[in-house]
N, C-alpha and C. Protein backbone atom coordinates (compact mmCIF):
# COMPACT_ATOMS: atom_id res chain seq x y z
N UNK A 1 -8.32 0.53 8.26
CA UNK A 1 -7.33 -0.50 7.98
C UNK A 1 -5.94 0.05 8.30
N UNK A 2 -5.22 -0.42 9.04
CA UNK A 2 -4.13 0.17 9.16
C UNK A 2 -2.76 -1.08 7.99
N UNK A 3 -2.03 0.17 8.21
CA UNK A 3 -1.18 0.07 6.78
C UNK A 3 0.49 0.65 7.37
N UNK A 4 1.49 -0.31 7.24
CA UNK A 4 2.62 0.03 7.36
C UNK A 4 3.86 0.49 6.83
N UNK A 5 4.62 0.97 7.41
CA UNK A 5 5.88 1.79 6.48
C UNK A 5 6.65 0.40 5.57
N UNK A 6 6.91 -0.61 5.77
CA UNK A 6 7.26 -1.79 5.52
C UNK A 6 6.17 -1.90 4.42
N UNK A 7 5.08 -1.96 4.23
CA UNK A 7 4.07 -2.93 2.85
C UNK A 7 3.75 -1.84 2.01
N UNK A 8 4.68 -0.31 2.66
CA UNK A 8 4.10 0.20 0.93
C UNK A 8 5.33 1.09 0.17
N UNK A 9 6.78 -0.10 0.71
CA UNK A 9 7.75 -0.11 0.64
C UNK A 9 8.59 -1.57 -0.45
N UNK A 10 6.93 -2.16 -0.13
CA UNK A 10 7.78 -3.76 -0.87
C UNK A 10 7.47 -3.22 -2.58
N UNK A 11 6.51 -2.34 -3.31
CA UNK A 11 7.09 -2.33 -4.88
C UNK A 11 8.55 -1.78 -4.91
N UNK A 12 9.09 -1.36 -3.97
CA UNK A 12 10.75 -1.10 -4.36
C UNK A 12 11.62 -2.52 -4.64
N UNK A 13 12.13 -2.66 -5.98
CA UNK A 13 12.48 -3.67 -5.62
C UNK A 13 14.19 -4.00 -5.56
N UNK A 14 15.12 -2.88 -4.81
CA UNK A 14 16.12 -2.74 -4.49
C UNK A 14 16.31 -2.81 -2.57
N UNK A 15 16.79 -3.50 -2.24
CA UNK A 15 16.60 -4.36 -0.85
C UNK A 15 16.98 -2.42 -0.21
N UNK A 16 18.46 -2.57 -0.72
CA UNK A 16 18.89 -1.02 -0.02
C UNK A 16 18.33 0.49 0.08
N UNK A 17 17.80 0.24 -1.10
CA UNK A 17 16.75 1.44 -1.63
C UNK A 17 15.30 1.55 -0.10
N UNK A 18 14.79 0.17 -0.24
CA UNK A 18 13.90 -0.09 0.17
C UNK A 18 13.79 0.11 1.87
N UNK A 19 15.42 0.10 2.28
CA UNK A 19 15.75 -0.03 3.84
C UNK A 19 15.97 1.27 4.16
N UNK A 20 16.86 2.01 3.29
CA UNK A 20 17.11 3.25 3.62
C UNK A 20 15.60 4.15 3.74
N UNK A 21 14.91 4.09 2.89
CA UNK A 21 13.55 4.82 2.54
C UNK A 21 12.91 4.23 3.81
N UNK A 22 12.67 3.57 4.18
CA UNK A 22 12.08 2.50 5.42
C UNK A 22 12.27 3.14 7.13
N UNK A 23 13.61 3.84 7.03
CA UNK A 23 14.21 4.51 7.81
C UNK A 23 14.02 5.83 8.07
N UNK A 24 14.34 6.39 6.86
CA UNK A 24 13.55 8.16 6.94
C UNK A 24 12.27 8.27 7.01
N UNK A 25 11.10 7.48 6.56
CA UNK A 25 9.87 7.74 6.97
C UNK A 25 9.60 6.96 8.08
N UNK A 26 9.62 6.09 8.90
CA UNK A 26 9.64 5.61 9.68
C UNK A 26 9.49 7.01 10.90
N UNK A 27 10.61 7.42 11.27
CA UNK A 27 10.69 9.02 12.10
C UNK A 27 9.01 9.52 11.72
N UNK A 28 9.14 10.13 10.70
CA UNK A 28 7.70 10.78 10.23
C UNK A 28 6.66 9.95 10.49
N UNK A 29 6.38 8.93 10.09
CA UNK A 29 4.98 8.43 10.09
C UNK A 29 5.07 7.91 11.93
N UNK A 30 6.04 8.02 12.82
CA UNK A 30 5.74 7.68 14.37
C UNK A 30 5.25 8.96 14.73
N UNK A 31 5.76 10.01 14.20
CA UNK A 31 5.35 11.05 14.56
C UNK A 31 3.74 11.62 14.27
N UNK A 32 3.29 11.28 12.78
CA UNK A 32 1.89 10.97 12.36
C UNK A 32 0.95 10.21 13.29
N UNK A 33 1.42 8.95 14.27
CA UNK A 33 0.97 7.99 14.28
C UNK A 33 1.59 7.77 16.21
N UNK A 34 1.61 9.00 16.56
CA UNK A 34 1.69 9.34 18.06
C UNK A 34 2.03 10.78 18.14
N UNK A 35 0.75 11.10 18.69
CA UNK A 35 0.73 13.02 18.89
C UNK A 35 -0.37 12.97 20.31
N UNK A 36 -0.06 13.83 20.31
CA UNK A 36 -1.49 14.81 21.43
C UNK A 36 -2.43 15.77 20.52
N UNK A 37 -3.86 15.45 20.61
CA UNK A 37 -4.78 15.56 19.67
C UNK A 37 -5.53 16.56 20.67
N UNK A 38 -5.49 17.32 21.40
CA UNK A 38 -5.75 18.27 22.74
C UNK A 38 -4.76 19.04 23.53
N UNK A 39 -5.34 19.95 23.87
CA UNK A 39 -4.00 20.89 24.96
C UNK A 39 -4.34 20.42 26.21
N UNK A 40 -3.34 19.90 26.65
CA UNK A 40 -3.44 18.84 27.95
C UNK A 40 -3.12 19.72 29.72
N UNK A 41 -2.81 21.30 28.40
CA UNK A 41 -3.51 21.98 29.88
C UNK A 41 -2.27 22.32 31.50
N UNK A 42 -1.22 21.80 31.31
CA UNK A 42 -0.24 21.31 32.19
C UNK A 42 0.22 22.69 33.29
N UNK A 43 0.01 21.82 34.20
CA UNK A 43 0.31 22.84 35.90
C UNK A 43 0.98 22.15 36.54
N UNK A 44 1.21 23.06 37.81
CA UNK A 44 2.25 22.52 38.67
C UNK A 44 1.08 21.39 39.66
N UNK A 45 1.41 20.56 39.91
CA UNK A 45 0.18 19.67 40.77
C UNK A 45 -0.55 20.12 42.14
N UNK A 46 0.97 21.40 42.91
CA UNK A 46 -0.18 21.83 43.85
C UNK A 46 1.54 22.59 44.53
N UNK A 47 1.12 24.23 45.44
CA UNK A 47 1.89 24.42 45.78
C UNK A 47 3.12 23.71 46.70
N UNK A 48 4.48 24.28 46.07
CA UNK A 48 5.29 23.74 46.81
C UNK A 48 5.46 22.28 46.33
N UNK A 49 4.70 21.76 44.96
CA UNK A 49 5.07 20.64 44.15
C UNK A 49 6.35 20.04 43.23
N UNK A 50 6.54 19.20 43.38
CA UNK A 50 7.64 18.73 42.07
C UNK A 50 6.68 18.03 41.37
N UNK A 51 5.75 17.60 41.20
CA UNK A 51 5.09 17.36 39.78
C UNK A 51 4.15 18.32 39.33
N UNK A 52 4.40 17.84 38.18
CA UNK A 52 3.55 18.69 36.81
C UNK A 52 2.19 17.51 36.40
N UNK A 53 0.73 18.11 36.36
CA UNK A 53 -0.20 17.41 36.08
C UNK A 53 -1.08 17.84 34.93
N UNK A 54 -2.29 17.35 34.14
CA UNK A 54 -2.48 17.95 33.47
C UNK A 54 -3.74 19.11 33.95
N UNK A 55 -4.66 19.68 32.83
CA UNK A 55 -5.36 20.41 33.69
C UNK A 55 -6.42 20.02 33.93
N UNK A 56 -7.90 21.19 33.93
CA UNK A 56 -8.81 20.76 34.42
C UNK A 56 -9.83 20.06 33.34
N UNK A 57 -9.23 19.51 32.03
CA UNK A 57 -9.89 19.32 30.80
C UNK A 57 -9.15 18.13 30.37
N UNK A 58 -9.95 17.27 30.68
CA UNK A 58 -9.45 15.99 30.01
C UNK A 58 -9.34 16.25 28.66
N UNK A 59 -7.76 15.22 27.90
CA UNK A 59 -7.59 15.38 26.32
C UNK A 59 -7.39 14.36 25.99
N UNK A 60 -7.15 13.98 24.32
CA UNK A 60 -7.01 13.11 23.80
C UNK A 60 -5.49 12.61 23.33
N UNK A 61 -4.63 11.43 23.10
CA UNK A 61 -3.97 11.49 22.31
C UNK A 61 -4.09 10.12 21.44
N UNK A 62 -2.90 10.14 20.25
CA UNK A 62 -2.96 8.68 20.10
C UNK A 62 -1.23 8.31 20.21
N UNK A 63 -1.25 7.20 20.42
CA UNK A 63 0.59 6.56 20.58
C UNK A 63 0.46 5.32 19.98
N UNK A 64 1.37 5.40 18.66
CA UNK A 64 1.62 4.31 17.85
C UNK A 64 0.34 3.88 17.41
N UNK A 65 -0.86 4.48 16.61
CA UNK A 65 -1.69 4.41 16.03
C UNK A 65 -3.08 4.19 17.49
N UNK A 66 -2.91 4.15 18.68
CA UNK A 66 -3.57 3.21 19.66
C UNK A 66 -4.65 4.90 20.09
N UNK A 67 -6.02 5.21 20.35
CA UNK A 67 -6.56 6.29 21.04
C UNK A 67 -6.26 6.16 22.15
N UNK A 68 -6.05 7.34 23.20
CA UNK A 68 -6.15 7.56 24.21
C UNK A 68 -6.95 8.57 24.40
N UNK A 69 -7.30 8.27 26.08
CA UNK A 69 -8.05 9.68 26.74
C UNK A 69 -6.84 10.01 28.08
N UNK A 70 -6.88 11.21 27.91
CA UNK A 70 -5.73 11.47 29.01
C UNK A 70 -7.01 12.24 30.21
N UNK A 71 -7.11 12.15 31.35
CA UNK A 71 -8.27 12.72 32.16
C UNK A 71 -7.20 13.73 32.44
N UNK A 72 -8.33 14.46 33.17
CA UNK A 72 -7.98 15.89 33.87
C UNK A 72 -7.23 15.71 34.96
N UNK A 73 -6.43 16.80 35.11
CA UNK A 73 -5.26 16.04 36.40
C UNK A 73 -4.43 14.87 36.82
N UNK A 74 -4.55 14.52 35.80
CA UNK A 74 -3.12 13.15 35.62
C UNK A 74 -1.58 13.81 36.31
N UNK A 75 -1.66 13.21 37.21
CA UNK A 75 -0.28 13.49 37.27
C UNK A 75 1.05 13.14 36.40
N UNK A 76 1.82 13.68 36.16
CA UNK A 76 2.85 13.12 35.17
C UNK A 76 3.71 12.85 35.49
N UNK A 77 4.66 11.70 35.01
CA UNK A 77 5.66 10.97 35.75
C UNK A 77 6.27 12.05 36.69
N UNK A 78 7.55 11.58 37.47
CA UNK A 78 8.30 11.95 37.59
C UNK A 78 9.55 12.65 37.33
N UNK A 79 10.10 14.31 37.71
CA UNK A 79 11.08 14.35 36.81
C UNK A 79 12.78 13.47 37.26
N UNK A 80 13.94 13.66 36.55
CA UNK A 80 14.66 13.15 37.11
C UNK A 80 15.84 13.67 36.95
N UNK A 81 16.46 14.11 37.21
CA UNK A 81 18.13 15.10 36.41
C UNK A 81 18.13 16.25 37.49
N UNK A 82 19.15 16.82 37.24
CA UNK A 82 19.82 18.05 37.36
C UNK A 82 20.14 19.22 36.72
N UNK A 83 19.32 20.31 36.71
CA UNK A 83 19.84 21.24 35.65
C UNK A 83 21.01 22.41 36.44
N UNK A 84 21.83 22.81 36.13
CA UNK A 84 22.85 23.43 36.79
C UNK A 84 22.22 24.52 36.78
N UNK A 85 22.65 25.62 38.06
CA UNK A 85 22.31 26.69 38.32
C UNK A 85 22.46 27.97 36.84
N UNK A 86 22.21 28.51 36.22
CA UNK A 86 22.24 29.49 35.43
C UNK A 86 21.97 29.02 33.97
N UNK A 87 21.26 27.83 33.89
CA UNK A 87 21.12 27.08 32.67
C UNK A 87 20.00 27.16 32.51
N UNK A 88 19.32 26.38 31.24
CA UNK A 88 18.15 26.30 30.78
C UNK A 88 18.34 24.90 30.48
N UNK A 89 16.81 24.29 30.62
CA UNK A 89 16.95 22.87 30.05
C UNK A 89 14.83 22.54 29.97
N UNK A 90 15.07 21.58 29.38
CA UNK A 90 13.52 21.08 28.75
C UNK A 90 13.79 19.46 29.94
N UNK A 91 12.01 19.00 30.42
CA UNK A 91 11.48 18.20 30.94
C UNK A 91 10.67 18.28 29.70
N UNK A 92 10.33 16.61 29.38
CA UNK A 92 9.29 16.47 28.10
C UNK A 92 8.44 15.07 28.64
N UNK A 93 7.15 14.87 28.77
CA UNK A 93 6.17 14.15 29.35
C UNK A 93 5.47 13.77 28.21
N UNK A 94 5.74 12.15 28.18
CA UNK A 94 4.93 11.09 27.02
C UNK A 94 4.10 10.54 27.56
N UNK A 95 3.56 9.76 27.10
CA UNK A 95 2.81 8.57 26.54
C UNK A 95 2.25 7.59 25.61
N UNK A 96 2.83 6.28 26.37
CA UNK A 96 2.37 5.03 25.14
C UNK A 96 0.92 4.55 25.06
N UNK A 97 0.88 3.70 24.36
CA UNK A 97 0.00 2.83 24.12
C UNK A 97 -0.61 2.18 25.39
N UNK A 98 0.10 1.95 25.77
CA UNK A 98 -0.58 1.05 27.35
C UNK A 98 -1.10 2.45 28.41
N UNK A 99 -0.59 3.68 28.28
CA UNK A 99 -1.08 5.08 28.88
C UNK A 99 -0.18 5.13 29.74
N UNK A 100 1.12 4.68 29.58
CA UNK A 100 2.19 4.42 30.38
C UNK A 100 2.60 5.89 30.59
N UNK A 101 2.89 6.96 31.51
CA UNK A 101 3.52 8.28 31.37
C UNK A 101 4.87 7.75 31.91
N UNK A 102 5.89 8.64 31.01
CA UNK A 102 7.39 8.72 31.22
C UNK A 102 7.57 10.58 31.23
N UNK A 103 9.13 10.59 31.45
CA UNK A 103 9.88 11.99 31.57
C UNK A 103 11.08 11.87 31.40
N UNK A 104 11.45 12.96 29.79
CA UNK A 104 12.74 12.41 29.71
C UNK A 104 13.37 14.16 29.87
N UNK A 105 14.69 14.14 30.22
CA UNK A 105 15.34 15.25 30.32
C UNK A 105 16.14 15.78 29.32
N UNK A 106 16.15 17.17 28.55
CA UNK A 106 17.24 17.39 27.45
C UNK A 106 18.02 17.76 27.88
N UNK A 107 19.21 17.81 27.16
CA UNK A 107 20.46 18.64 27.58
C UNK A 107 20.36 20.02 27.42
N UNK A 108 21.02 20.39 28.90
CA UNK A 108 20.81 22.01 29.31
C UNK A 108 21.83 22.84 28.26
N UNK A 109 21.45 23.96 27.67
CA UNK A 109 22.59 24.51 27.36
C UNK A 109 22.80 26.24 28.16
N UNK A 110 23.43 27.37 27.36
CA UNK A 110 23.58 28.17 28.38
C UNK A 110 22.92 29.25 28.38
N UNK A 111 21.56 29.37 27.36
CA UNK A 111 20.50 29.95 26.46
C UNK A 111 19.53 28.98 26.54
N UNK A 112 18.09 29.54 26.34
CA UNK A 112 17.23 28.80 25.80
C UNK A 112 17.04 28.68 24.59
N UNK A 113 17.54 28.90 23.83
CA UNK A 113 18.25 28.42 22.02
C UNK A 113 18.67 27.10 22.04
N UNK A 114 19.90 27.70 23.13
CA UNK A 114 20.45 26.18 23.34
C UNK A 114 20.77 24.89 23.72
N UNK A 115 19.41 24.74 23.97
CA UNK A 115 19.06 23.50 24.90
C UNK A 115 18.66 22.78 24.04
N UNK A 116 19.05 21.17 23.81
CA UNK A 116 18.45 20.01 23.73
C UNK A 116 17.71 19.43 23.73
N UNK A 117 16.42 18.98 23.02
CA UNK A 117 15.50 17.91 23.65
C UNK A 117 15.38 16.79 23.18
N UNK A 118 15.63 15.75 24.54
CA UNK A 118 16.09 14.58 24.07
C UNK A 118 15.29 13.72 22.86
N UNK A 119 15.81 12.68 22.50
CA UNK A 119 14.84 12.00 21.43
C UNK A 119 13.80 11.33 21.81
N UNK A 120 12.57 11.59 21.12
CA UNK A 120 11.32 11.88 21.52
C UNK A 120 11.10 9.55 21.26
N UNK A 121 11.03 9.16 22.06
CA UNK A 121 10.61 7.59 22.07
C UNK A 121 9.60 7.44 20.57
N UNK A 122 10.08 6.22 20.58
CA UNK A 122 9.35 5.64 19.06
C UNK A 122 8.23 5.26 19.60
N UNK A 123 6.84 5.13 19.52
CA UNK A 123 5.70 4.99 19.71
C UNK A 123 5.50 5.68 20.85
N UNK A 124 5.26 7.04 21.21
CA UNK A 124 5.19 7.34 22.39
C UNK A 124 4.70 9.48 21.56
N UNK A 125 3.36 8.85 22.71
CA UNK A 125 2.88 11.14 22.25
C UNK A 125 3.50 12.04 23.08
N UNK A 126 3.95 13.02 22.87
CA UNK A 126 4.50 14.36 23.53
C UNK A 126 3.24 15.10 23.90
N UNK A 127 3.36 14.52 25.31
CA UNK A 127 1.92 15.56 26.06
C UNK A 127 2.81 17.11 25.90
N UNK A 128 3.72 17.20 26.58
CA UNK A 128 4.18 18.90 26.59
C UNK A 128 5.61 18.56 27.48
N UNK A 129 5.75 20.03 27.47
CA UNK A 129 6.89 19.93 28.45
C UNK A 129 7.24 21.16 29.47
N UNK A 130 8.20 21.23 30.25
CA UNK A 130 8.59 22.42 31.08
C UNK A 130 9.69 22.92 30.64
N UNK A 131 9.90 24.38 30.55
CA UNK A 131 11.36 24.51 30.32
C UNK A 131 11.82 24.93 32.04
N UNK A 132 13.00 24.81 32.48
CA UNK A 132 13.50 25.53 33.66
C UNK A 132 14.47 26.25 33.49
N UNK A 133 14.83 27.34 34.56
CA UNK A 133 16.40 28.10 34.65
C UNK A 133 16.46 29.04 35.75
N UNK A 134 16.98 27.65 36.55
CA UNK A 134 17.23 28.02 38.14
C UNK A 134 18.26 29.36 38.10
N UNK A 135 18.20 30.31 38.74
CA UNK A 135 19.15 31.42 39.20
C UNK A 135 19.71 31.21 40.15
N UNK A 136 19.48 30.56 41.56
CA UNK A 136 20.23 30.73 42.91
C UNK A 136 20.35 29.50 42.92
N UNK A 137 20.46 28.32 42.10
CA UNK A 137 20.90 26.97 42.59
C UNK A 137 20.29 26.16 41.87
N UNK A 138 21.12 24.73 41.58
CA UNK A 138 20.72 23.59 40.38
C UNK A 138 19.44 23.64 41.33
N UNK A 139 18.47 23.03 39.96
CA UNK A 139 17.16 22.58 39.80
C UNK A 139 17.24 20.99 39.87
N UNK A 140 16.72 20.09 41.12
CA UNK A 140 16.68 19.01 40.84
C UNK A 140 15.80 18.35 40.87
N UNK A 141 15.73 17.58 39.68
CA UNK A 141 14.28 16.99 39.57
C UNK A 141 13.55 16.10 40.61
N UNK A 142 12.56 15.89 41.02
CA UNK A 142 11.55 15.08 42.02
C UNK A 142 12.25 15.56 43.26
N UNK A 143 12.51 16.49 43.51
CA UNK A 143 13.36 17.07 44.87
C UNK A 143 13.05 18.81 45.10
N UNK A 144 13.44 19.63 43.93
CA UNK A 144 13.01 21.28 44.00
C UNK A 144 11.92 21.51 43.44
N UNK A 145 10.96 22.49 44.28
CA UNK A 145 9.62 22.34 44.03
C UNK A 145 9.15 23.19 42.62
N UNK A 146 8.76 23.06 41.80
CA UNK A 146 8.27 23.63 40.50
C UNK A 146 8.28 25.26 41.01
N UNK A 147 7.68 25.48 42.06
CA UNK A 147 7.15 27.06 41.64
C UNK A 147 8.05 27.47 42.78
N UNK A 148 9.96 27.11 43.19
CA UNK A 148 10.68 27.56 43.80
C UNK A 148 11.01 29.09 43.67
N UNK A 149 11.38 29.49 44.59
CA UNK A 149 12.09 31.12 43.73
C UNK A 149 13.11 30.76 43.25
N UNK A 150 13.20 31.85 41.56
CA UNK A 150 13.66 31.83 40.78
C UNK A 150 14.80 30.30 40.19
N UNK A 151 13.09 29.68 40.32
CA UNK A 151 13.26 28.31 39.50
C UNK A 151 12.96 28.77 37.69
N UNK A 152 11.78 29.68 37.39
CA UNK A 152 11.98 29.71 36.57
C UNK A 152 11.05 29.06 35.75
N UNK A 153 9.89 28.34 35.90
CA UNK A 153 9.75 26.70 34.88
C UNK A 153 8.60 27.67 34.52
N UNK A 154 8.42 27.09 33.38
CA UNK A 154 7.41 27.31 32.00
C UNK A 154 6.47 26.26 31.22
N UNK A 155 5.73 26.28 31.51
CA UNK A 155 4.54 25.12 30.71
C UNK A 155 4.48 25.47 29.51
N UNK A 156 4.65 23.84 28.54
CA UNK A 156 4.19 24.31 27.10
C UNK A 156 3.53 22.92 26.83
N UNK A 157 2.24 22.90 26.51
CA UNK A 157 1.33 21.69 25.47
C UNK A 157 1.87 21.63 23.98
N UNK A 158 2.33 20.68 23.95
CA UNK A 158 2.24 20.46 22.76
C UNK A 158 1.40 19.93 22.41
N UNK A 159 0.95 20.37 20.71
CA UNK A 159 -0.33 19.70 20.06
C UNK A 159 0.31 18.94 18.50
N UNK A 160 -0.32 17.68 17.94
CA UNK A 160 -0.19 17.83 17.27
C UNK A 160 1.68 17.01 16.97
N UNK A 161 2.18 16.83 15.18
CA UNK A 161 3.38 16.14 15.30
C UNK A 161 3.81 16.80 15.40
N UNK A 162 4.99 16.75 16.66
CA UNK A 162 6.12 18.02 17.19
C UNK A 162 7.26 17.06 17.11
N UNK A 163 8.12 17.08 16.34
CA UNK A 163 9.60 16.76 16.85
C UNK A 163 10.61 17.39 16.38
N UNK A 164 10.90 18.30 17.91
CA UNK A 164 12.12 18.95 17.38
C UNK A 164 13.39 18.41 17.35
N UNK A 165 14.15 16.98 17.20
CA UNK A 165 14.66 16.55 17.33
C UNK A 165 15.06 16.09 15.86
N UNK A 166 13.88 16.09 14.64
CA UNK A 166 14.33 15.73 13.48
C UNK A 166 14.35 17.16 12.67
N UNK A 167 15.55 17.40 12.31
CA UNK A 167 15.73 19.04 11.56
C UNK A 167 16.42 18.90 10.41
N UNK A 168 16.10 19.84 9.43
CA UNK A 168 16.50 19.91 8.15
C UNK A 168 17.95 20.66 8.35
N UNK A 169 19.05 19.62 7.61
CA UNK A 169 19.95 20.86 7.98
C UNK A 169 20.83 21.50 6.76
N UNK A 170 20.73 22.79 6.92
CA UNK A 170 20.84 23.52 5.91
C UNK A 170 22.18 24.30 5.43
């Protein structure tokens, strides 16, 4: 039976109470309720590539409560941005409900500490992502090939609710 952040919110019976609370779990339970339930395995699609695909092991996820099967070798969207030469920056590869794949870009910073990753879509699983950090020249997405010299890029699966985007701050 599925059950929403909204109906087990209505014994509050302060409208503001009820909206604010509605709001902070909301984040959490999308995150509960769209993950990658498998290591999806992620490579470069083939030398001299700009896409990233998954591997040779089909996985599972779910997005916004919905199952998916992700097959082996899916290619994954497209990337799209620019990371400046001597930077670091994150590529992060979703999927919805419909098995729609997207790619969103974080902001580069001048460390890999300090990089950005953008906000992770509301109903949507975090297959994984790439980090990059071109040395001899910006990295541009759907244009410089993944395994360029000293491009730099790094595969990571994420499993599981990952969002580093919601942080405790202390």
């Amino acid at each position: 039976m599925t059950t929403y952040v909204y109906q087990q919110l209505l014994p509050i019976s302060e409208p503001s109470d009820r909206e604010t609370l509605r709001v902070l779990f909301s984040a959490i339970v999308d995150r509960l309720s769209s993950q990658t339930l498998g290591n999806a395995g992620l490579v470069i699609k083939a030398g001299g590539g700009i896409l990233a695909k998954t591997g040779a092991t089909a996985t599972s996820a779910v997005a916004n409560g919905t199952l998916l099967s992700i097959a082996a070798a899916t290619d994954m969207a497209s990337l799209a941005g620019t990371t400046a030469q001597n930077t670091f920056n994150v590529y992060c590869f979703f999927i919805d409900a419909a098995g729609a794949l997207t790619t969103l870009m974080g902001t580069a910073g001048a460390t890999l500490a300090l990089v950005k990753f953008p906000p992770i879509p509301v109903g949507k699983a975090m297959i994984g992502f790439i980090t990059v950090n071109p040395t001899t020249a910006a990295f541009i997405g759907g244009t410089t090939a993944l395994d360029a010299a000293n491009t730099n890029v790094v595969y990571v699966n994420t499993q599981g609710a990952f969002d580093p985007t919601v942080l405790i701050n202390m």
